[in-house]
Every structure is written in structure tokens, then in C-alpha cells.
C-alpha atoms as a PDB file:
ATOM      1  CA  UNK A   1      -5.017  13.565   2.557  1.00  0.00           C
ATOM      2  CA  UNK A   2      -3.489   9.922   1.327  1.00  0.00           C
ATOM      3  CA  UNK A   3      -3.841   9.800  -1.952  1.00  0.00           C
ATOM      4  CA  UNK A   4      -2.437   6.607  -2.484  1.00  0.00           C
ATOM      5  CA  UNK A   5      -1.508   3.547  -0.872  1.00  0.00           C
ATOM      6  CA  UNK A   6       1.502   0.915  -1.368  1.00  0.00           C
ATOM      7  CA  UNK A   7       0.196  -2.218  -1.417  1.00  0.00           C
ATOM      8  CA  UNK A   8       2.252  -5.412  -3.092  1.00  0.00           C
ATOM      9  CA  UNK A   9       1.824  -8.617  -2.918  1.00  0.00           C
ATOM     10  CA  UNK A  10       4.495 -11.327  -2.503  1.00  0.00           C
ATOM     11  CA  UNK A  11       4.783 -13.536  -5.278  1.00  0.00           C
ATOM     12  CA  UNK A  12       8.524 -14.907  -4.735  1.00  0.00           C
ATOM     13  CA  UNK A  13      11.627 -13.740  -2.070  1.00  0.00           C
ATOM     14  CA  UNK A  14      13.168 -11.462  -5.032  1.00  0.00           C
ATOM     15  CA  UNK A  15       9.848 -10.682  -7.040  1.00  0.00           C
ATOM     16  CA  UNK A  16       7.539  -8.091  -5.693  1.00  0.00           C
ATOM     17  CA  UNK A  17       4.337  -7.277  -7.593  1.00  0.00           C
ATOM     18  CA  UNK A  18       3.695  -3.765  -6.675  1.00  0.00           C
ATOM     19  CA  UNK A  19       0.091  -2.118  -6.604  1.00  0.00           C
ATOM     20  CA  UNK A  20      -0.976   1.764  -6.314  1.00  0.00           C
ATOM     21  CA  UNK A  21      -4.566   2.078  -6.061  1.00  0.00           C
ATOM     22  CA  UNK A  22      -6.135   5.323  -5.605  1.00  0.00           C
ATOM     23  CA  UNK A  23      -8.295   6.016  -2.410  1.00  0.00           C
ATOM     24  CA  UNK A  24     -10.681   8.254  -4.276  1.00  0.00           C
ATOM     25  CA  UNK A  25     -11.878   5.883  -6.610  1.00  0.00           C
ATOM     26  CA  UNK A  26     -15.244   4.067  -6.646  1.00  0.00           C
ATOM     27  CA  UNK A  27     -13.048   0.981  -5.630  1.00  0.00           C
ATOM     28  CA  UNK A  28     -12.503   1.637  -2.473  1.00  0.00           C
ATOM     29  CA  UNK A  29     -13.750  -1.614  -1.100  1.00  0.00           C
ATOM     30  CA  UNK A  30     -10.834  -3.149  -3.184  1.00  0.00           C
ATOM     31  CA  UNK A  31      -8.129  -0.822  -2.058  1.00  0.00           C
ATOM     32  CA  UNK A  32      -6.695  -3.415   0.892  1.00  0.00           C
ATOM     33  CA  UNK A  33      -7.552  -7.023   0.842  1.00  0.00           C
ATOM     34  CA  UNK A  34      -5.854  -9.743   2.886  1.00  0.00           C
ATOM     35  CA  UNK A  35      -3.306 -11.150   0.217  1.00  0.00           C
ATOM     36  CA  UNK A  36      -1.638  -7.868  -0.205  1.00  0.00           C
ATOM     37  CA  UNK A  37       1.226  -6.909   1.915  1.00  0.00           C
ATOM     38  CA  UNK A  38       3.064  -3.733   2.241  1.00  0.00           C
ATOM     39  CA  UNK A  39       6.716  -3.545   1.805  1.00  0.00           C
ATOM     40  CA  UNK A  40       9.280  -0.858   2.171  1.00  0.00           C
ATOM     41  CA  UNK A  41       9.806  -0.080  -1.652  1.00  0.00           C
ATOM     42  CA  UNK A  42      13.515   1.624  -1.094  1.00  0.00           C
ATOM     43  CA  UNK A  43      13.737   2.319  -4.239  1.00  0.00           C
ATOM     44  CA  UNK A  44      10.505   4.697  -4.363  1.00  0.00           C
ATOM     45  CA  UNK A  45      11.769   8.107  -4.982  1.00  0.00           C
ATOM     46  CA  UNK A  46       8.362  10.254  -4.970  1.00  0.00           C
ATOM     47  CA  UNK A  47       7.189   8.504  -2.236  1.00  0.00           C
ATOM     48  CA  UNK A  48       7.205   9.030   1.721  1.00  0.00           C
ATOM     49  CA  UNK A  49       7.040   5.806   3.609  1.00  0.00           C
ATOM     50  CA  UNK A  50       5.859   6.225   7.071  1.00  0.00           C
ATOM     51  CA  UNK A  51       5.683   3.118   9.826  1.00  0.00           C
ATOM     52  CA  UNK A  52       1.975   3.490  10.743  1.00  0.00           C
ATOM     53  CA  UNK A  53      -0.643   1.491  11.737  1.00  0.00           C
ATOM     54  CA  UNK A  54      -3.874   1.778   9.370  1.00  0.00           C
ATOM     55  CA  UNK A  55      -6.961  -0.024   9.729  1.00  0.00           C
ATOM     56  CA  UNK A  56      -9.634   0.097   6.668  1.00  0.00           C
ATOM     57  CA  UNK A  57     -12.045  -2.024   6.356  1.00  0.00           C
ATOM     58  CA  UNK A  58     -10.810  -4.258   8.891  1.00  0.00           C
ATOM     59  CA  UNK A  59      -7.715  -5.209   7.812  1.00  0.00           C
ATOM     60  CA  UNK A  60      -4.084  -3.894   9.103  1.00  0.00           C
ATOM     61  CA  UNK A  61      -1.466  -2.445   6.925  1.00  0.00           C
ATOM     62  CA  UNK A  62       1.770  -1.692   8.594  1.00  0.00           C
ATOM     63  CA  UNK A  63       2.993   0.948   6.131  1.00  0.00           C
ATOM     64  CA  UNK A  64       1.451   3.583   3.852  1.00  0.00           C
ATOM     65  CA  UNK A  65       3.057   5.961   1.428  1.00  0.00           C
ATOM     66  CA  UNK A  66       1.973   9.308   1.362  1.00  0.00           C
ATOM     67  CA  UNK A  67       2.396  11.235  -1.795  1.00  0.00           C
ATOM     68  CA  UNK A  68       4.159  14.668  -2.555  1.00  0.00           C
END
């Protein structure tokens, strides 16, 4: 089960506001929106990125990180 999602959102070419929201909370309809992009976070050490397509609530995120 994901049990959390890598979302940031751009806010400069070096400065990367990063965001983990939890899929089982009550906020679910806040978990993607359209200003937040995924990024490759290289530097995430407990963290599996993996290069697939999801689609929640109608909006398209490229990457998701899995935990361990």
C-alpha cells in the first residue's frame, strides 16, 4: 500500500519546497493538486522512487515514492 506520496512544489531552480502528505488521512482530496510537482529527491534515503504514472483525482503525477 503507498503510504505516502512526494509531492514538491517549485518555488525557484535551486529551492525545492518538499511535501509528504499521508494517503490515509481525512485529506485526501488535498493530497495532489495542480501546483505541486514531483521531483526526483536524490537525496531521499528511506525512500523508493519509482517512474510511474498515477492518476488521483484527475490529475497526473509522474513519480511516487513508496515507503519501506
Amino acid at each position: 500500500m503507498i503510504n505516502k506520496i512526494l509531492l514538491a512544489k517549485k518555488e525557484g531552480p535551486n529551492n525545492v519546497r518538499t511535501n509528504y502528505r499521508n494517503l490515509n488521512s481525512r485529506n485526501k482530496d488535498d493530497v495532489i493538486k495542480m501546483y505541486l510537482h514531483v521531483v526526483i529527491m536524490k537525496e531521499a534515503r528511506c525512500l523508493y522512487l519509482l517512474p510511474i504514472l498515477l492518476i488521483y483525482k484527475n490529475f497526473q503525477v509522474k513519480y511516487i515514492a513508496l515507503s519501506i
